[in-house]
PDB file of N, CA and C in Angstrom:
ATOM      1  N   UNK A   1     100.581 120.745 113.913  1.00  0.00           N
ATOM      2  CA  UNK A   1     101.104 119.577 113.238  1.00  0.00           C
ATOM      3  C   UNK A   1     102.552 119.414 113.681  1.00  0.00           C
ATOM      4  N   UNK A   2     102.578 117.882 113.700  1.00  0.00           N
ATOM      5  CA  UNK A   2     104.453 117.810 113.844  1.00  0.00           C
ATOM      6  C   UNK A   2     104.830 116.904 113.092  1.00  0.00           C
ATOM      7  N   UNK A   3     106.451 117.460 112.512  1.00  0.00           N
ATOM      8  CA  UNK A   3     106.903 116.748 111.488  1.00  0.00           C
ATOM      9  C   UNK A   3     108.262 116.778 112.041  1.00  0.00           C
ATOM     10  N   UNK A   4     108.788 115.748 111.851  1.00  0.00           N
ATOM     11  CA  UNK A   4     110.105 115.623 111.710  1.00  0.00           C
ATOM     12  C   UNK A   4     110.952 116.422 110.590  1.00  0.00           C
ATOM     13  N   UNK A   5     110.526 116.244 109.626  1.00  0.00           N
ATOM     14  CA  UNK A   5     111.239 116.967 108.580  1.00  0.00           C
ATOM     15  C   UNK A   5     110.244 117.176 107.486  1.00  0.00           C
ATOM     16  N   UNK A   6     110.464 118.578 106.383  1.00  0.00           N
ATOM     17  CA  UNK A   6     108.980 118.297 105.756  1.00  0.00           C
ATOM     18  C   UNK A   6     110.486 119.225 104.350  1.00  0.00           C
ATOM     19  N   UNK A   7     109.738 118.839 103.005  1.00  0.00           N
ATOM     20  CA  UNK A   7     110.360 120.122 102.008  1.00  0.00           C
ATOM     21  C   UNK A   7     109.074 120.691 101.899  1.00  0.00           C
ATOM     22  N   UNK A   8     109.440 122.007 102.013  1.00  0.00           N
ATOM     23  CA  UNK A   8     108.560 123.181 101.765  1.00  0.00           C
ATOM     24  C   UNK A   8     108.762 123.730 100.208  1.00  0.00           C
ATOM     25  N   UNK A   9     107.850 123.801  99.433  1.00  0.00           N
ATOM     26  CA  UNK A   9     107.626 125.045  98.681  1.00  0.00           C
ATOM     27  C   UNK A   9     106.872 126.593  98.522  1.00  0.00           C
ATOM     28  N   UNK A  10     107.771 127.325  99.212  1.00  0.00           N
ATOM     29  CA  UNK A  10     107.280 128.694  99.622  1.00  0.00           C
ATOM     30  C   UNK A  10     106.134 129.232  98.398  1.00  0.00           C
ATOM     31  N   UNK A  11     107.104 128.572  97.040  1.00  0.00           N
ATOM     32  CA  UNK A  11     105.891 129.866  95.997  1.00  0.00           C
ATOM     33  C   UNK A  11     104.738 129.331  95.747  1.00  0.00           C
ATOM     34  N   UNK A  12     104.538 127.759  96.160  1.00  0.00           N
ATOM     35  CA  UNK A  12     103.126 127.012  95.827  1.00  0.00           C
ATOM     36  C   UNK A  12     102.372 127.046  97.200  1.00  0.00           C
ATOM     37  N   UNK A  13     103.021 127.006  98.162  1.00  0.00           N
ATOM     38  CA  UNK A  13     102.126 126.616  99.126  1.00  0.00           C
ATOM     39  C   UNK A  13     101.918 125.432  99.340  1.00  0.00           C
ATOM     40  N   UNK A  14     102.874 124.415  99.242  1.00  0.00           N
ATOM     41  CA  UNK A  14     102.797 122.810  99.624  1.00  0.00           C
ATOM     42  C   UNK A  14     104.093 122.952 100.078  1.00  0.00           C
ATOM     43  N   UNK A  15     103.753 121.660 101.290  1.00  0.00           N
ATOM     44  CA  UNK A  15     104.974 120.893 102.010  1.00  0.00           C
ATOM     45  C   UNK A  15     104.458 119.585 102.189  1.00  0.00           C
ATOM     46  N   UNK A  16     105.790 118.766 102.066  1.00  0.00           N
ATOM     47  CA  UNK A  16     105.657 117.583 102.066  1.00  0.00           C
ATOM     48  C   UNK A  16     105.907 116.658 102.974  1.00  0.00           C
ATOM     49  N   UNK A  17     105.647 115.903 103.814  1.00  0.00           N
ATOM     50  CA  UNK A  17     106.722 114.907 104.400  1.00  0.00           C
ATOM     51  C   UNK A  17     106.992 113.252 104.643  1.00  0.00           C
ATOM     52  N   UNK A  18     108.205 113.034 103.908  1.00  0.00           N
ATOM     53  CA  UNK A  18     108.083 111.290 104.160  1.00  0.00           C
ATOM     54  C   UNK A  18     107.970 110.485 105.440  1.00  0.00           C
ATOM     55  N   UNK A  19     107.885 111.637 106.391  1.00  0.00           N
ATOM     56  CA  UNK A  19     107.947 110.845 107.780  1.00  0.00           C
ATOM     57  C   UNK A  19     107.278 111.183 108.649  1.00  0.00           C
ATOM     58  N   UNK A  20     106.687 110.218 109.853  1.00  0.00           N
ATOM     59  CA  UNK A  20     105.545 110.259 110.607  1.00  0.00           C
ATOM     60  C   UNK A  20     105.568 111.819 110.725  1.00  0.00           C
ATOM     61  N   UNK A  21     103.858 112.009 110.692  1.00  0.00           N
ATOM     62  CA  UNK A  21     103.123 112.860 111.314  1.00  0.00           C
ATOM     63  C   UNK A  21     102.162 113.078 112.176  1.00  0.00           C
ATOM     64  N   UNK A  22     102.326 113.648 113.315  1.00  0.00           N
ATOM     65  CA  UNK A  22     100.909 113.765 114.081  1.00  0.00           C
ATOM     66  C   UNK A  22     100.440 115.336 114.355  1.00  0.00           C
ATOM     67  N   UNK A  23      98.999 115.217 114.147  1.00  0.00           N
ATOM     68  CA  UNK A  23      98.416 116.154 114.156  1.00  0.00           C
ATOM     69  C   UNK A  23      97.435 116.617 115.412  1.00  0.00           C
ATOM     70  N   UNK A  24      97.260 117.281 116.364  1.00  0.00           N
ATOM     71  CA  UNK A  24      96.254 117.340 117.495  1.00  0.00           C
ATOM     72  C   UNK A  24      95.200 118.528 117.096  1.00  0.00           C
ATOM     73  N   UNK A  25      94.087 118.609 117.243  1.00  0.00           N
ATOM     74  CA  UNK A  25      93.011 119.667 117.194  1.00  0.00           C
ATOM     75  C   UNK A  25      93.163 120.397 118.411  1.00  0.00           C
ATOM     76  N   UNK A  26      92.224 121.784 118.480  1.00  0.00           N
ATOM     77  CA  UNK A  26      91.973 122.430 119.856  1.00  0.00           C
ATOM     78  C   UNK A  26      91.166 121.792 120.209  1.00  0.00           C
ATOM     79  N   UNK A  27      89.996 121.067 120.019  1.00  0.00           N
ATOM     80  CA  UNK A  27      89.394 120.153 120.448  1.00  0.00           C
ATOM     81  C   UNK A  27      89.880 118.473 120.930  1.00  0.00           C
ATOM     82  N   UNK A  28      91.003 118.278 121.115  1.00  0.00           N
ATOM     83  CA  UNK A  28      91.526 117.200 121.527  1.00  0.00           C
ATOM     84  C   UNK A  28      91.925 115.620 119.935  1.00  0.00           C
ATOM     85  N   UNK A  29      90.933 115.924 119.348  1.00  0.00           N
ATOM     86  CA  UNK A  29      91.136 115.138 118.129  1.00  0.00           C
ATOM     87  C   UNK A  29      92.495 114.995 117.941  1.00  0.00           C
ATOM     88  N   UNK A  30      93.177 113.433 117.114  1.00  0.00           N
ATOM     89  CA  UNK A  30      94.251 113.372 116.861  1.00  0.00           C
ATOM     90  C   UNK A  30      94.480 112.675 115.603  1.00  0.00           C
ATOM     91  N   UNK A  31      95.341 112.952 114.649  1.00  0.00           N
ATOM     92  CA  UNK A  31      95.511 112.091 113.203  1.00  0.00           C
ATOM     93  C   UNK A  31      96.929 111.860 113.244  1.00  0.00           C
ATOM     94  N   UNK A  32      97.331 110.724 113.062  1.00  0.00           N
ATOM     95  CA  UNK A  32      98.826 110.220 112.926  1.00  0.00           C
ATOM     96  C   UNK A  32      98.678 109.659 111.416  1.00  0.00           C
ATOM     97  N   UNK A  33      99.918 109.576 111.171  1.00  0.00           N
ATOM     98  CA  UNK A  33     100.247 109.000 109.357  1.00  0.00           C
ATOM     99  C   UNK A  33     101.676 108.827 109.250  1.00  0.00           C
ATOM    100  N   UNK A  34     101.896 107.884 108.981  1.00  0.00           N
ATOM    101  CA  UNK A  34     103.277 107.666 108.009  1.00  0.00           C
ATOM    102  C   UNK A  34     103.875 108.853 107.445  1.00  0.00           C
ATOM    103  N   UNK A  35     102.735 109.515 106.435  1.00  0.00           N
ATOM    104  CA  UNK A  35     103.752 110.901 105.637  1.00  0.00           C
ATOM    105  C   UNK A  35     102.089 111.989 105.652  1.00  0.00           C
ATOM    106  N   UNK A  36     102.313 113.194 105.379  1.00  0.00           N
ATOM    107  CA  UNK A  36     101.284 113.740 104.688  1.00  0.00           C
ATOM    108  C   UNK A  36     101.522 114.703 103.786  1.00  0.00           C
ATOM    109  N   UNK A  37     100.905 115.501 103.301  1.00  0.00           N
ATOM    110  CA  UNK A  37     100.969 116.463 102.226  1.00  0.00           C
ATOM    111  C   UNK A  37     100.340 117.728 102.751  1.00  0.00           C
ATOM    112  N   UNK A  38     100.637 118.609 102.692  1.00  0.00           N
ATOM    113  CA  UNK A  38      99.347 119.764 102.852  1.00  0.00           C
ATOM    114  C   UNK A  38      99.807 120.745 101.248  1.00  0.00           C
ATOM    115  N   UNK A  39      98.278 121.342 100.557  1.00  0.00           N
ATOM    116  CA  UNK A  39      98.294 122.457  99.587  1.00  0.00           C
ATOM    117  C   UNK A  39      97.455 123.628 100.577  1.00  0.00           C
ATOM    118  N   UNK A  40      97.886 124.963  99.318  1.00  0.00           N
ATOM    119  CA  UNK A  40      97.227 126.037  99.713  1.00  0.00           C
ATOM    120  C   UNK A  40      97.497 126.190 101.083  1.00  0.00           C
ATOM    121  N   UNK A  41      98.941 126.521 101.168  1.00  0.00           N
ATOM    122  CA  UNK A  41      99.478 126.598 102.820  1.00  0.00           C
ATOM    123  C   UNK A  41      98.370 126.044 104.092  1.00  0.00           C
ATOM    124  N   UNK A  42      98.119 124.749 104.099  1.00  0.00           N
ATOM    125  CA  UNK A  42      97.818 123.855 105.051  1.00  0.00           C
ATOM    126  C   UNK A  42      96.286 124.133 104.728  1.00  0.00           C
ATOM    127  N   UNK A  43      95.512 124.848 104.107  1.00  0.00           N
ATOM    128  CA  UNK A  43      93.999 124.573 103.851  1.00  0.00           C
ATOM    129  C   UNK A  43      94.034 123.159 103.591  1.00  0.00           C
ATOM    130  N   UNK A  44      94.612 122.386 102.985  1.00  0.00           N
ATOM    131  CA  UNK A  44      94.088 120.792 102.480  1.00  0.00           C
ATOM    132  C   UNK A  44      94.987 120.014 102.829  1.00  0.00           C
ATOM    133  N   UNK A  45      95.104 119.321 103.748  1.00  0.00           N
ATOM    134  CA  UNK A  45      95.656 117.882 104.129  1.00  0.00           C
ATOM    135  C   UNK A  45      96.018 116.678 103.896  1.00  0.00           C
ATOM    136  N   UNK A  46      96.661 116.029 103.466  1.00  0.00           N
ATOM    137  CA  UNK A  46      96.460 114.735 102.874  1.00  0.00           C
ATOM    138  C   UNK A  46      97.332 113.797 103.562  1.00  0.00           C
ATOM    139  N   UNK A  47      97.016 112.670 104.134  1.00  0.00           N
ATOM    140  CA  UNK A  47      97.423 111.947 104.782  1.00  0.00           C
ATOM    141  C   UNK A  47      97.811 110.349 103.900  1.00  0.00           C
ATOM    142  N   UNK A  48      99.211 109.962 104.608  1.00  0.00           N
ATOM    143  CA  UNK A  48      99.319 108.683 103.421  1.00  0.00           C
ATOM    144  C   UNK A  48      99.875 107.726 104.635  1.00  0.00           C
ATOM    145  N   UNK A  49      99.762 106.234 104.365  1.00  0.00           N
ATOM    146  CA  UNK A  49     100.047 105.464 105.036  1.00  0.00           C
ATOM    147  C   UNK A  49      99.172 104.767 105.715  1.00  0.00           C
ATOM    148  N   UNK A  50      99.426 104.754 106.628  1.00  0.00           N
ATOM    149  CA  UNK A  50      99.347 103.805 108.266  1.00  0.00           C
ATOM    150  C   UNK A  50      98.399 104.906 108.979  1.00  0.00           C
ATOM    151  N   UNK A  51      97.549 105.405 108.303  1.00  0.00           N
ATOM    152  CA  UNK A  51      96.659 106.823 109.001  1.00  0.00           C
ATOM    153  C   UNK A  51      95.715 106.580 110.112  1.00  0.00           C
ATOM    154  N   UNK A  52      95.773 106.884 111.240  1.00  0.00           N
ATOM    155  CA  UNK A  52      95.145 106.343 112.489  1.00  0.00           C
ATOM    156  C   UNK A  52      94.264 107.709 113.356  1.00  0.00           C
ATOM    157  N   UNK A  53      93.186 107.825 113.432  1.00  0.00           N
ATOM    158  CA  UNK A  53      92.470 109.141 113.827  1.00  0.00           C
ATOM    159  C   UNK A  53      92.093 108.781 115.342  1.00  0.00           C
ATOM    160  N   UNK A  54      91.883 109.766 116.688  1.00  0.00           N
ATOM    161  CA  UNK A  54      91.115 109.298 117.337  1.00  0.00           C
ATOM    162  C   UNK A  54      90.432 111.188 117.199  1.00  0.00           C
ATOM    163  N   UNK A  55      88.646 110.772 117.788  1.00  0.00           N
ATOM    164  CA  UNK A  55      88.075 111.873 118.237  1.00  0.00           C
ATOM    165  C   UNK A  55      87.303 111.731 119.246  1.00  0.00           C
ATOM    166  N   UNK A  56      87.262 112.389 120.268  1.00  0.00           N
ATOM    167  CA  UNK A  56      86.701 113.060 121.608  1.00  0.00           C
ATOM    168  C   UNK A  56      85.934 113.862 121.774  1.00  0.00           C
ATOM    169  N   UNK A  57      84.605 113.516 122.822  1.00  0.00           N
ATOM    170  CA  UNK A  57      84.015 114.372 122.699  1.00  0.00           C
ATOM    171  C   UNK A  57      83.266 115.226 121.877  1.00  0.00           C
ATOM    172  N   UNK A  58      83.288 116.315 121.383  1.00  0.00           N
ATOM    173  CA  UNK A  58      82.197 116.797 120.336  1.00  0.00           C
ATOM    174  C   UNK A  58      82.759 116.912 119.058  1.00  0.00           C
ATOM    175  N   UNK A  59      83.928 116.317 118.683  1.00  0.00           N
ATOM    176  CA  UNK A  59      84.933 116.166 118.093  1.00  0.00           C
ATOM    177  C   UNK A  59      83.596 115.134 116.903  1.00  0.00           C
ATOM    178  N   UNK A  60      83.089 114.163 117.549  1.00  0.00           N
ATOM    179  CA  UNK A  60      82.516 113.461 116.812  1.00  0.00           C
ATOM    180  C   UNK A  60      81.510 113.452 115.801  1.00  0.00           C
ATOM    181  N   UNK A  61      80.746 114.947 116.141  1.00  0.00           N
ATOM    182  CA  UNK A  61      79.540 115.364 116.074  1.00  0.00           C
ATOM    183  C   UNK A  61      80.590 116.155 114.656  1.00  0.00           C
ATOM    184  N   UNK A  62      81.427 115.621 113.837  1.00  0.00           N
ATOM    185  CA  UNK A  62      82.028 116.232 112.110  1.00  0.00           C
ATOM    186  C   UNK A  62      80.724 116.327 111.245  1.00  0.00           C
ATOM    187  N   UNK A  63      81.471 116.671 110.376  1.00  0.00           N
ATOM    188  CA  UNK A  63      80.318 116.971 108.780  1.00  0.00           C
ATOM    189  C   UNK A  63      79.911 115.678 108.500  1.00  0.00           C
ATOM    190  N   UNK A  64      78.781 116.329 108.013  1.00  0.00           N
ATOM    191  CA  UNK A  64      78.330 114.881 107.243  1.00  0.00           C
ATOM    192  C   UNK A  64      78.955 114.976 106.065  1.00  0.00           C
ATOM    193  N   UNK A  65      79.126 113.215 105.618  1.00  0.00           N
ATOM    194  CA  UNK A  65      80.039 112.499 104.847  1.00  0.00           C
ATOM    195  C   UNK A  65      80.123 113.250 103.238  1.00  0.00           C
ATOM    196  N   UNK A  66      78.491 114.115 103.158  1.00  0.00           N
ATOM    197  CA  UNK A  66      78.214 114.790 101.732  1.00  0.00           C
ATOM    198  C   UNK A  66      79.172 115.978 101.295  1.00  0.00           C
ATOM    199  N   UNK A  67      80.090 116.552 102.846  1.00  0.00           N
ATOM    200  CA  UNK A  67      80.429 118.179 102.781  1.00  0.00           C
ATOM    201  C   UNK A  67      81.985 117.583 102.954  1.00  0.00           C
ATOM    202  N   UNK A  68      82.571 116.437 102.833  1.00  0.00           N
ATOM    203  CA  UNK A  68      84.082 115.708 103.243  1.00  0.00           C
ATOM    204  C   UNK A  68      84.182 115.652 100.958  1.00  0.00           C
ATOM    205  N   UNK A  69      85.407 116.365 101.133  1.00  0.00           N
ATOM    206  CA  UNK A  69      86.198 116.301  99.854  1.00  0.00           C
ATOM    207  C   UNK A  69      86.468 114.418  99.592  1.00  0.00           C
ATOM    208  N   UNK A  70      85.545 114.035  98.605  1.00  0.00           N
ATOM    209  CA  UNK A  70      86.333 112.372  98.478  1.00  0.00           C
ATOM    210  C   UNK A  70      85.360 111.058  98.840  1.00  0.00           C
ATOM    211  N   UNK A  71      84.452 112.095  99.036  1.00  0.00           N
ATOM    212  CA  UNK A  71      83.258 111.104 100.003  1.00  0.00           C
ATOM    213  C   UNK A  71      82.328 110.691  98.956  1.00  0.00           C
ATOM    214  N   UNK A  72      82.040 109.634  99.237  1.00  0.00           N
ATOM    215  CA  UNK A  72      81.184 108.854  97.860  1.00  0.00           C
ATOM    216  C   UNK A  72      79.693 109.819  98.362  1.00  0.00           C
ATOM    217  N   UNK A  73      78.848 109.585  97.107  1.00  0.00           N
ATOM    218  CA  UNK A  73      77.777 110.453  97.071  1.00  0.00           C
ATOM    219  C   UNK A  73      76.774 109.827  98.091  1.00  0.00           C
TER     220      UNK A  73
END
């Protein structure tokens, strides 16, 4: 992940940041955003804004929509 600037909270395990983020996979995948959030030292992600994904390759072949935190039933 890259951030320009993020506040960290060491004893929770969240960092925050108001400003663009982009994210790349080892698989080539990419997520950009305005700001994001991560909890539980980066287990959970949260993306806010202007959020723009691309995926490549087997990148595509993700979970189905049932096993995605947020996903209608």
């Amino acid at each position: 992940m890259t951030l320009v600037s993020a506040d960290i909270d060491f004893k929770s395990g969240v960092y925050r940041s108001d400003q663009p983020v982009t994210v790349v996979t080892d698989d080539g995948a990419t997520i950009q955003a305005d700001s994001a959030e991560a909890r539980d030292n980066g287990a959970e992600l949260t993306f806010s804004g202007h959020v723009r994904s691309t995926f490549v390759g087997d990148a595509v072949a993700a979970p189905a929509l049932g096993n995605l935190k947020g996903a209608a039933p």
